[in-house]
C-alpha atoms as a PDB file:
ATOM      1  CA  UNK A   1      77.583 130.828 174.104  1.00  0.00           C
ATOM      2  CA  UNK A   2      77.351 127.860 171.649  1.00  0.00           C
ATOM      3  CA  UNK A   3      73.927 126.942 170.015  1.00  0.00           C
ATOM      4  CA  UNK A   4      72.351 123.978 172.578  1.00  0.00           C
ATOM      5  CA  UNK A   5      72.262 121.548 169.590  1.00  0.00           C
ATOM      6  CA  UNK A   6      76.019 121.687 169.328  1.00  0.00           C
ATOM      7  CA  UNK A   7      76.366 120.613 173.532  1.00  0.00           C
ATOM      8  CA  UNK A   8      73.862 117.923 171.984  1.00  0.00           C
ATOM      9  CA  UNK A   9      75.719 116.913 169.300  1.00  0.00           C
ATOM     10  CA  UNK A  10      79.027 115.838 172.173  1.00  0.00           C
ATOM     11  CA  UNK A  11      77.303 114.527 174.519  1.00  0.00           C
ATOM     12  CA  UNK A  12      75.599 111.901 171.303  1.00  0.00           C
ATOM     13  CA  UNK A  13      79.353 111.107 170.517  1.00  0.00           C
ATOM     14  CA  UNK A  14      80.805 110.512 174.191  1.00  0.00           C
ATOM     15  CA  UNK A  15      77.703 108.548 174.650  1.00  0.00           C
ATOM     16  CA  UNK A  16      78.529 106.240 171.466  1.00  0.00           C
ATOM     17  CA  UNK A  17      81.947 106.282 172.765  1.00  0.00           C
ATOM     18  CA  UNK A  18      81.075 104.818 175.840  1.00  0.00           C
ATOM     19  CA  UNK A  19      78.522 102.386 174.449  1.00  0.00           C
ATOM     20  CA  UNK A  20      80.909 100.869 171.986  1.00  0.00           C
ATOM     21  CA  UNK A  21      83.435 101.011 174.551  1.00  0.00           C
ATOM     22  CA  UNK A  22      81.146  99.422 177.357  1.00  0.00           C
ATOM     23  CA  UNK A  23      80.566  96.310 174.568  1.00  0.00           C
ATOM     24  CA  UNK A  24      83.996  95.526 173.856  1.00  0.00           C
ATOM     25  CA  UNK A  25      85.619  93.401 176.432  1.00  0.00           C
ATOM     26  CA  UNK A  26      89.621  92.975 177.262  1.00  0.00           C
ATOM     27  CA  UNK A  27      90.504  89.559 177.482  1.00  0.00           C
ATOM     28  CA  UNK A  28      93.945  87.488 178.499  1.00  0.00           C
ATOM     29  CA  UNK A  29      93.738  83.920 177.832  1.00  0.00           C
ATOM     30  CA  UNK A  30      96.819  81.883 179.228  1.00  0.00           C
ATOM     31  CA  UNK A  31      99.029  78.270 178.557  1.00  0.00           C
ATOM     32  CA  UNK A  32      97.871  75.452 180.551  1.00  0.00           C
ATOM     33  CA  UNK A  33     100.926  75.676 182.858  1.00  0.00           C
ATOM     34  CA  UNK A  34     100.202  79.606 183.200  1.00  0.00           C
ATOM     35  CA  UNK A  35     101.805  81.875 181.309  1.00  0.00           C
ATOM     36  CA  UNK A  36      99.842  84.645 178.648  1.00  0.00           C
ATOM     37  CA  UNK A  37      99.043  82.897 175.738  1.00  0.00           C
ATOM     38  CA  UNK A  38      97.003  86.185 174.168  1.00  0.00           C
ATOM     39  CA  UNK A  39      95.583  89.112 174.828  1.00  0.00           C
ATOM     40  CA  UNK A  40      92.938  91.315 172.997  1.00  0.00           C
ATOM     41  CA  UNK A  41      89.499  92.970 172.977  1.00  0.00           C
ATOM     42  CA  UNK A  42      86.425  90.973 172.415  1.00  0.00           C
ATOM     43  CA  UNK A  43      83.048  92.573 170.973  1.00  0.00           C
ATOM     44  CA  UNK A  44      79.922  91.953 172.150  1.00  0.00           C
ATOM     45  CA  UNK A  45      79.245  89.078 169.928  1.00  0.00           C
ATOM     46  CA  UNK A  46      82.588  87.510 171.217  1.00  0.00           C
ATOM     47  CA  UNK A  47      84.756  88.171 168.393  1.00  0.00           C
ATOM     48  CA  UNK A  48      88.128  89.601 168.431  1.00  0.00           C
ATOM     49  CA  UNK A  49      88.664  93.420 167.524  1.00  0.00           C
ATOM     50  CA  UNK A  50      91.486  95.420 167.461  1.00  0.00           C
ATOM     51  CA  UNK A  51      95.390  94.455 167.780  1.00  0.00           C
ATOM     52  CA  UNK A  52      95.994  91.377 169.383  1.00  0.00           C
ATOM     53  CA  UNK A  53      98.853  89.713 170.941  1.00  0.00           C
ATOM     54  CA  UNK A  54      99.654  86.126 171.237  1.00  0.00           C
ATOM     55  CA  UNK A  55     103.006  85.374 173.063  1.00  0.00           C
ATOM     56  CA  UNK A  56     105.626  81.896 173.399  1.00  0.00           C
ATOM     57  CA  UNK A  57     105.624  80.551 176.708  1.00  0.00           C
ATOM     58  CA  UNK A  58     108.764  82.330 177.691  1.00  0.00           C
ATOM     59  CA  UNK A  59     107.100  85.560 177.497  1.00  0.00           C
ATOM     60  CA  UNK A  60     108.203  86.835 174.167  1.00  0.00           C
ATOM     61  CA  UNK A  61     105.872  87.766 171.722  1.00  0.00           C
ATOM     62  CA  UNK A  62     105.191  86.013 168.657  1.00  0.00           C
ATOM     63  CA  UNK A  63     102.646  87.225 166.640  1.00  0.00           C
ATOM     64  CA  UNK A  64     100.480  90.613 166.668  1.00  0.00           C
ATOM     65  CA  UNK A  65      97.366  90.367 164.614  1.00  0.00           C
ATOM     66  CA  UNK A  66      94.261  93.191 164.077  1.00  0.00           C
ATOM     67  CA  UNK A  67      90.732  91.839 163.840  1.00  0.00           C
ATOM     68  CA  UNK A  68      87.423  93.678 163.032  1.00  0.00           C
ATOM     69  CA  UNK A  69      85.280  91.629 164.723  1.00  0.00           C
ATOM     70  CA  UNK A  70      85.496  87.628 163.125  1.00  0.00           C
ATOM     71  CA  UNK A  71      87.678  85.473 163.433  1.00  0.00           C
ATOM     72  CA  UNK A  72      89.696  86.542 160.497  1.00  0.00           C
ATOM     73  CA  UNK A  73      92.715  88.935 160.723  1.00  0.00           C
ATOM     74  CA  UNK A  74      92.643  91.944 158.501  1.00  0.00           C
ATOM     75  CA  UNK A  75      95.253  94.791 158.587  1.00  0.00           C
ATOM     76  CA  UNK A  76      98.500  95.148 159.694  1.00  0.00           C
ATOM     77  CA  UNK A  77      99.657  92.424 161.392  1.00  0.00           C
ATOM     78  CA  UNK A  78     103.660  91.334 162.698  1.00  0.00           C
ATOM     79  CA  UNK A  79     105.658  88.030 163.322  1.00  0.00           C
ATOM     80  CA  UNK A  80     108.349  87.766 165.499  1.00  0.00           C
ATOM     81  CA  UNK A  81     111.084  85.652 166.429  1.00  0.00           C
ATOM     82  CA  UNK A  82     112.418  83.879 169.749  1.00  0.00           C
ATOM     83  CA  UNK A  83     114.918  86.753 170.017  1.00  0.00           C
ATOM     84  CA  UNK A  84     112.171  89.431 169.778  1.00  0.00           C
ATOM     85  CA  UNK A  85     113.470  90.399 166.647  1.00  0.00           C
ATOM     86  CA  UNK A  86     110.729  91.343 164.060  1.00  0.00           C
ATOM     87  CA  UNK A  87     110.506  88.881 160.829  1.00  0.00           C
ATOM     88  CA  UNK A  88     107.455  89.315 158.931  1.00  0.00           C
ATOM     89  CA  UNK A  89     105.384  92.407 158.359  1.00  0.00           C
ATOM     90  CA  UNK A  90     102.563  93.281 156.137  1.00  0.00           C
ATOM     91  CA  UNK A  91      98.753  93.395 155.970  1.00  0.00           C
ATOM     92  CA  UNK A  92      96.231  91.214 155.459  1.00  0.00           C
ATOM     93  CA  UNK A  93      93.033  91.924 153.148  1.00  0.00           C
ATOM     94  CA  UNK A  94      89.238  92.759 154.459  1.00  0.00           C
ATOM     95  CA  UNK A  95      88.238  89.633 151.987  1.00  0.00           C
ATOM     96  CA  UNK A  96      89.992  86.082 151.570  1.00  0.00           C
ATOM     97  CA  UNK A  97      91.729  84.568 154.942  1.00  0.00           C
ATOM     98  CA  UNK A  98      94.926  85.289 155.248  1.00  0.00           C
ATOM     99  CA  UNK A  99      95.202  86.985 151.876  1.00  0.00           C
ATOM    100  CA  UNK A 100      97.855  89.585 152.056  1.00  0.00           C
ATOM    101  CA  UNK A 101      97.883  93.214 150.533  1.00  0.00           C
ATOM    102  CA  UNK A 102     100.366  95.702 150.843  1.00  0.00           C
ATOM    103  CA  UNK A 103     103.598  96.027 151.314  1.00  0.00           C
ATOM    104  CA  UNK A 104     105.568  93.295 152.767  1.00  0.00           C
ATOM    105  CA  UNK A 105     109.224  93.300 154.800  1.00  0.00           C
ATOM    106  CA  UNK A 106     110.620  89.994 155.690  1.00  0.00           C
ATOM    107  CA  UNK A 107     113.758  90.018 157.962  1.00  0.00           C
ATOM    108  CA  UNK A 108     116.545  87.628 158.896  1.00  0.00           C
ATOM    109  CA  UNK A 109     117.119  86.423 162.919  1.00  0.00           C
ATOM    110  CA  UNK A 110     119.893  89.740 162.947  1.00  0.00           C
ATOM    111  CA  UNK A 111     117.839  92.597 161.845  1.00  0.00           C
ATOM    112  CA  UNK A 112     118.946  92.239 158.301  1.00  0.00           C
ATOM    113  CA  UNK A 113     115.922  93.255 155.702  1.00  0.00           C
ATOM    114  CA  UNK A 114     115.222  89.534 153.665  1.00  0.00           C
ATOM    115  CA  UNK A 115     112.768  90.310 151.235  1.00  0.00           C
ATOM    116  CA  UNK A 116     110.550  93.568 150.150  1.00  0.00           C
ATOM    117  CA  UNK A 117     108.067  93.926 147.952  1.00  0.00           C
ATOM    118  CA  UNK A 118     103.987  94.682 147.589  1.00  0.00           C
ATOM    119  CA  UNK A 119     100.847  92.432 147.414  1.00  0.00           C
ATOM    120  CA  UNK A 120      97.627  93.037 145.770  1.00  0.00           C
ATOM    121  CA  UNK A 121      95.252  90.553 146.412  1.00  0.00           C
ATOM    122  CA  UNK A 122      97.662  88.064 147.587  1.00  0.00           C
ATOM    123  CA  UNK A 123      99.598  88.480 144.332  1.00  0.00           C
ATOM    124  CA  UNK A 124     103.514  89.767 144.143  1.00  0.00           C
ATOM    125  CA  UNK A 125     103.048  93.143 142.161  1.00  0.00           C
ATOM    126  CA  UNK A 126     106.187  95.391 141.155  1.00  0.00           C
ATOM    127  CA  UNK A 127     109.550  95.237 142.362  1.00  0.00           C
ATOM    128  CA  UNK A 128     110.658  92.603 144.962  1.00  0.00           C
ATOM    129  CA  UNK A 129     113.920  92.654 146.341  1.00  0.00           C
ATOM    130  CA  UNK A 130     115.780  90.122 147.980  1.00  0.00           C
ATOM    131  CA  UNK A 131     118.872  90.037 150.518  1.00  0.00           C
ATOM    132  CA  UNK A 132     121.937  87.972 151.462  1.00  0.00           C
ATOM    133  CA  UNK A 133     121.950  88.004 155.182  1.00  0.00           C
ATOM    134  CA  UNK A 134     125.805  89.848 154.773  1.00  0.00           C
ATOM    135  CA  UNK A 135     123.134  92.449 153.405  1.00  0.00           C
ATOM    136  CA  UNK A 136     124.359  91.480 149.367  1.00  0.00           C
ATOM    137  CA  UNK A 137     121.387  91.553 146.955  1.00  0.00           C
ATOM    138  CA  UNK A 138     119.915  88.676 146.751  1.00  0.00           C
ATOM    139  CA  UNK A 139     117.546  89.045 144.070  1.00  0.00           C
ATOM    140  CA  UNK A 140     115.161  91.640 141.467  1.00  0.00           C
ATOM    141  CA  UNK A 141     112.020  90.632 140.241  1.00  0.00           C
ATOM    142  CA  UNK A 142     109.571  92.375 138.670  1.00  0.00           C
ATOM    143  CA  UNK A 143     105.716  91.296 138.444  1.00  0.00           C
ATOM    144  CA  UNK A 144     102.954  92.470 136.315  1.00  0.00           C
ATOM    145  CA  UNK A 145      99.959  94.631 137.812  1.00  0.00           C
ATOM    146  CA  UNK A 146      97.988  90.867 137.567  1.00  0.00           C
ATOM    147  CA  UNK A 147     101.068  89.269 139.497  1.00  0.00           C
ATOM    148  CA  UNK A 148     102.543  87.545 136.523  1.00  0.00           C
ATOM    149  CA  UNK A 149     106.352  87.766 136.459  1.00  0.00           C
ATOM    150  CA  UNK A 150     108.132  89.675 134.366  1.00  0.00           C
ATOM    151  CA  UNK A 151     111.761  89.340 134.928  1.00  0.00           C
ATOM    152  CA  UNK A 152     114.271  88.027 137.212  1.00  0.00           C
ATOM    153  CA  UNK A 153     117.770  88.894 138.131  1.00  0.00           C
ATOM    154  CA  UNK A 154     119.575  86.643 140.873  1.00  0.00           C
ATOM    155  CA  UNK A 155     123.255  87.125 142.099  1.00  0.00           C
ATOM    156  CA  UNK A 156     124.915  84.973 144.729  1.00  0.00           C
ATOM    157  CA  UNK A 157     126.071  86.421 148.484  1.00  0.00           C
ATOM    158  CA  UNK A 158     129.717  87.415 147.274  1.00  0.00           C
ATOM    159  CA  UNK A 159     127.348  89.376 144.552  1.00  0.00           C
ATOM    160  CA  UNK A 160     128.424  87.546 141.698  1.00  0.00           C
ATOM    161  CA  UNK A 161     125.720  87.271 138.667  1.00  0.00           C
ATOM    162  CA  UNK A 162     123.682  83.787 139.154  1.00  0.00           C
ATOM    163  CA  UNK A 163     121.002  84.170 136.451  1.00  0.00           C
ATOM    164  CA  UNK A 164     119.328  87.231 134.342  1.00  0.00           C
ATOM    165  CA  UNK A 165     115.551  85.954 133.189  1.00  0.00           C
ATOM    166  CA  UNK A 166     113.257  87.026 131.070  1.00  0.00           C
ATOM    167  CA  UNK A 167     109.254  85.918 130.564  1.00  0.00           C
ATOM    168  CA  UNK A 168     106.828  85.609 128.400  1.00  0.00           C
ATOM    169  CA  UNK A 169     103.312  87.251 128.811  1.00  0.00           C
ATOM    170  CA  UNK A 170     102.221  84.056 130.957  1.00  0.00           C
ATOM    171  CA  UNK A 171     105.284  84.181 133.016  1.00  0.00           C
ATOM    172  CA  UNK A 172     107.134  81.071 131.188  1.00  0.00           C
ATOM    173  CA  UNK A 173     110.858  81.456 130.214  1.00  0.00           C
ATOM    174  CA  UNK A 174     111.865  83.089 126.837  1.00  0.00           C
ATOM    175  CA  UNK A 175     114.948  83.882 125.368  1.00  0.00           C
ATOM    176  CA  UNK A 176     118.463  82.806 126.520  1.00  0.00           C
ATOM    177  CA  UNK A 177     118.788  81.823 130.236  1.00  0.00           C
ATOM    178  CA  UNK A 178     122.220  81.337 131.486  1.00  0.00           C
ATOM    179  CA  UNK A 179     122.767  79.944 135.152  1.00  0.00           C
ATOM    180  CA  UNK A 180     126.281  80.718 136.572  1.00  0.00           C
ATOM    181  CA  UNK A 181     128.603  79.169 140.019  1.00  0.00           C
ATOM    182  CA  UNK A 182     129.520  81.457 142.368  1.00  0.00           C
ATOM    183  CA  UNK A 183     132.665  81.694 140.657  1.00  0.00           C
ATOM    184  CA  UNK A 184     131.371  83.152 137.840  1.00  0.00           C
ATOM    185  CA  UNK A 185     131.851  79.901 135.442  1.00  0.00           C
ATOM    186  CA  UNK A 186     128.615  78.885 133.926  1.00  0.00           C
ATOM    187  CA  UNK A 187     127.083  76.104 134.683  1.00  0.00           C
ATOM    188  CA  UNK A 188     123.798  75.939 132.483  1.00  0.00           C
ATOM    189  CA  UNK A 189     122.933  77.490 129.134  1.00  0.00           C
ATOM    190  CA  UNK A 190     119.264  76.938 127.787  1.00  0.00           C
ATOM    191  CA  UNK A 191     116.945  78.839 124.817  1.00  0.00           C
ATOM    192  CA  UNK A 192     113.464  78.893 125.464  1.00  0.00           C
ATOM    193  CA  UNK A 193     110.833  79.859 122.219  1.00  0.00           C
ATOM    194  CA  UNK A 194     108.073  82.341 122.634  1.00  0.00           C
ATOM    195  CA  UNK A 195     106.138  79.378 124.375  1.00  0.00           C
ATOM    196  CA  UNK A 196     108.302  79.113 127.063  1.00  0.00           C
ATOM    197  CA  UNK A 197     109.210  75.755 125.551  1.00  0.00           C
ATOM    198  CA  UNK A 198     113.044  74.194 125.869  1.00  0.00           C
ATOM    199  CA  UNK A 199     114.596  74.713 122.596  1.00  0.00           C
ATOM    200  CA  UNK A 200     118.253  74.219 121.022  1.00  0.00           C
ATOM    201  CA  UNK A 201     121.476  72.677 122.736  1.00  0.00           C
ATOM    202  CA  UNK A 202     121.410  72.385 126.264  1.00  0.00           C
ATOM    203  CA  UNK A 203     124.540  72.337 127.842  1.00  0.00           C
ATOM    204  CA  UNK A 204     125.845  71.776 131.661  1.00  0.00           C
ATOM    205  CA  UNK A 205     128.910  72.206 132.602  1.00  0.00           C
ATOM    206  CA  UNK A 206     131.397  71.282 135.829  1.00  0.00           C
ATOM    207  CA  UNK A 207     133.064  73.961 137.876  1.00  0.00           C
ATOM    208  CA  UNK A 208     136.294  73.503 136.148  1.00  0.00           C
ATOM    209  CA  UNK A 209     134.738  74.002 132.854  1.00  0.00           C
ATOM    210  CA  UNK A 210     134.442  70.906 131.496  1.00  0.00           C
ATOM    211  CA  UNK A 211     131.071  69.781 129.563  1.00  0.00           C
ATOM    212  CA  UNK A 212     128.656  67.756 131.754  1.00  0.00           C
ATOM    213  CA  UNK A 213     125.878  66.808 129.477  1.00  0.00           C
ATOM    214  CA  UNK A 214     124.754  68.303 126.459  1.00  0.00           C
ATOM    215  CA  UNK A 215     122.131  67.712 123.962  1.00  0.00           C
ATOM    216  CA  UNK A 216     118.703  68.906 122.106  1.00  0.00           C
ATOM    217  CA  UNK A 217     115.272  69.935 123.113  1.00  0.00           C
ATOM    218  CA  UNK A 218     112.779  68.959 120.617  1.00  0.00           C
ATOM    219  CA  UNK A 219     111.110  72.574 121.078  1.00  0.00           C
ATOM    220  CA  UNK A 220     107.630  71.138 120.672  1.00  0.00           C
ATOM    221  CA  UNK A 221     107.025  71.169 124.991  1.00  0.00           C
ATOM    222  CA  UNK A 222     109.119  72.101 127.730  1.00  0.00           C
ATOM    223  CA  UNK A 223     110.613  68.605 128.618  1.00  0.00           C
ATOM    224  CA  UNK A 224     110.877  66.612 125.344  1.00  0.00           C
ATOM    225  CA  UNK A 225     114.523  65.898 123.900  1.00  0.00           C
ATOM    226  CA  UNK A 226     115.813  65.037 120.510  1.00  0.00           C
ATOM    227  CA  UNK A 227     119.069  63.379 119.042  1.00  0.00           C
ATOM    228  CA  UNK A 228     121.588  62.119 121.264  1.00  0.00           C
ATOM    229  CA  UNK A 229     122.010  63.410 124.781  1.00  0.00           C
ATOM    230  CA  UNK A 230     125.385  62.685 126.424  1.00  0.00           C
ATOM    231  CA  UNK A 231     126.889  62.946 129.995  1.00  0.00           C
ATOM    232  CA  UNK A 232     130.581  63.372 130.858  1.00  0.00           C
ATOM    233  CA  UNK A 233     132.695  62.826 133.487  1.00  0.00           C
ATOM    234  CA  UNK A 234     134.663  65.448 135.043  1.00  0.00           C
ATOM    235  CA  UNK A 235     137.894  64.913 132.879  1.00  0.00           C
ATOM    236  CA  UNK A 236     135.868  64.570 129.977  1.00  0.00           C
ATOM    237  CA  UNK A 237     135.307  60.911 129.219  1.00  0.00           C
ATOM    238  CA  UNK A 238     131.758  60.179 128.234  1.00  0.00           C
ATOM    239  CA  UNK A 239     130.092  58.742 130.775  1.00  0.00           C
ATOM    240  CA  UNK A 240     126.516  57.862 129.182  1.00  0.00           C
ATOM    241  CA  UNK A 241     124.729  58.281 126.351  1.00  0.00           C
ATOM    242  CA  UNK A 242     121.173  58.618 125.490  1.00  0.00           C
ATOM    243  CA  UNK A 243     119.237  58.947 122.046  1.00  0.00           C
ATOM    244  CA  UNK A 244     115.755  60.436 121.482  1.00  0.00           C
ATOM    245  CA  UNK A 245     113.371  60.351 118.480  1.00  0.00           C
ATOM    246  CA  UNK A 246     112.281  64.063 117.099  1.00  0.00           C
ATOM    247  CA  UNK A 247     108.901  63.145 119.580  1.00  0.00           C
ATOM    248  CA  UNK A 248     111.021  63.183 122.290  1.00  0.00           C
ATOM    249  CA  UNK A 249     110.344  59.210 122.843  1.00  0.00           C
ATOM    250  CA  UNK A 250     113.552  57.137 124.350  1.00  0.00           C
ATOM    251  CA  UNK A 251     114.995  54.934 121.836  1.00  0.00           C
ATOM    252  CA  UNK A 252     118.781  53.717 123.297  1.00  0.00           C
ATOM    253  CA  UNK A 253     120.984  54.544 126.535  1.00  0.00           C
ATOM    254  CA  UNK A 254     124.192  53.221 126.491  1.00  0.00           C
ATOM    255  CA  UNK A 255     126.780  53.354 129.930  1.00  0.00           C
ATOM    256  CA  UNK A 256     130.277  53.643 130.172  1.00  0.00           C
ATOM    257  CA  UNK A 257     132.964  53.464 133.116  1.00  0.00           C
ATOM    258  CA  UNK A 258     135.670  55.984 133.573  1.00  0.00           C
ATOM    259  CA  UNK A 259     138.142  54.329 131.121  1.00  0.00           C
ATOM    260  CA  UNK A 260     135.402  55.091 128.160  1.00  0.00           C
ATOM    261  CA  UNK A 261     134.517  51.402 127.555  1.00  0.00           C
ATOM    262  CA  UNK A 262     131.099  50.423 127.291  1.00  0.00           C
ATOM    263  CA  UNK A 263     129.721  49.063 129.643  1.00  0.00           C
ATOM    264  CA  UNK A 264     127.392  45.927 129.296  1.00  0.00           C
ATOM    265  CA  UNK A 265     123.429  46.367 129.462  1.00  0.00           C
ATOM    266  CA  UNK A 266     121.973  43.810 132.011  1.00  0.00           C
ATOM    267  CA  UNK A 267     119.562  41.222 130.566  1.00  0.00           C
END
């Protein structure tokens, strides 16, 4: 025969059970012209607890959401689109609004995985991964611990290389960053210093190869140029020309039409 307490002990939790049961409430609120707009359980106070579900006016569901009694989600919570197909999941944290932590899954409209990765504090953290919708990758990143990033690899959806970045400590630009066409040509080519400050020859470049401007960075910020900065056409005729100061100040700009003549400033 068990000790009495013990009996005690159950009937204390089915009657806490029942209590906490007896003050939450289920409650449907619906659209104007009648359909379920949302359903969920209400405490006591009147604040939402639990998972609930809000729905479109077709029926489908949109969003599902968990509560702890405000008026702030926290937890798991799930977005959906018109299809009913699932396109956002994660979690949401007990402090901020709307300030997601944990992992995250974002999904095209056909079931195809979009993006992965994991928040901390509402900061990317680790490695996120990104998807083509033919399922290619997309893109890997890597973030710090703090959320800074940390590098960057991007290919384009026939999974040809589109850039390869690397960052400095503050998540600026450093090193060599070449940008490519889907092709495989390149298209940019850019230094950056240890700042994460535009240094060296920038050069551009059309599809078929040919030059499309080119010129100098001053390396003393991220924007200011030096020298003479010129623009091309496609067949290689210069198109415009530009000249800088070593402070990165404007000093001439001169035009020219397809033939290579100049071609007359306006007064």
């Amino acid at each position: 025969m068990r000790p009495l307490h013990t009996y005690f002990t159950i009937f204390l939790l089915l009657l806490s059970t029942h209590i906490t049961t007896a003050q939450e409430k289920q409650v449907v609120e619906y659209f104007n012209t009648g359909e379920k707009k949302n359903a969920g359980l209400k405490n006591a106070a009147g604040f939402p607890t639990g998972e609930w579900i809000y729905y479109r006016k077709d029926g489908a569901i949109d969003t599902k959401l968990t509560f702890n009694g405000s008026d702030n989600p926290v937890g798991p919570f799930e977005m959906y689109y018109r299809n009913g197909q699932l396109q956002t999941k994660s979690s949401y944290a007990s402090e901020g609004f709307y300030s997601m932590d944990g992992p995250y899954e974002d999904y095209y409209s056909n079931g195809q995985l979009r993006s992965k990765g994991v928040y901390k504090e509402n900061q990317s953290i680790g490695n996120w991964m990104g998807y083509w919708e033919n399922g290619q990758l997309k893109s890997k990143t890597t973030y710090s611990s703090e959320g800074v990033i940390i590098s960057n690899t991007e290919y384009h959806s026939n999974g040809n290389l589109r850039l390869d970045a690397t960052y400095t400590d503050k998540g600026d630009f450093t090193g060599n960053l070449n940008i490519y066409y889907e092709d495989g040509t390149l298209f940019t080519s850019q230094e950056f210093d240890e700042l994460g400050n535009k240094k060296g020859v920038y050069t551009s470049f059309y599809k078929n190869g040919s030059i499309k401007e080119q010129g100098e960075y001053a390396g003393i910020d991220y924007f200011k140029k030096k020298g003479a900065w010129k623009s091309f056409y496609k067949d290689g005729t210069l198109q415009m020309m530009v000249t800088y100061d070593n402070k990165g100040n404007r000093l001439d700009i001169k035009r020219y039409d397809t033939n290579g003549d100049l071609i007359p400033e306006q007064e």
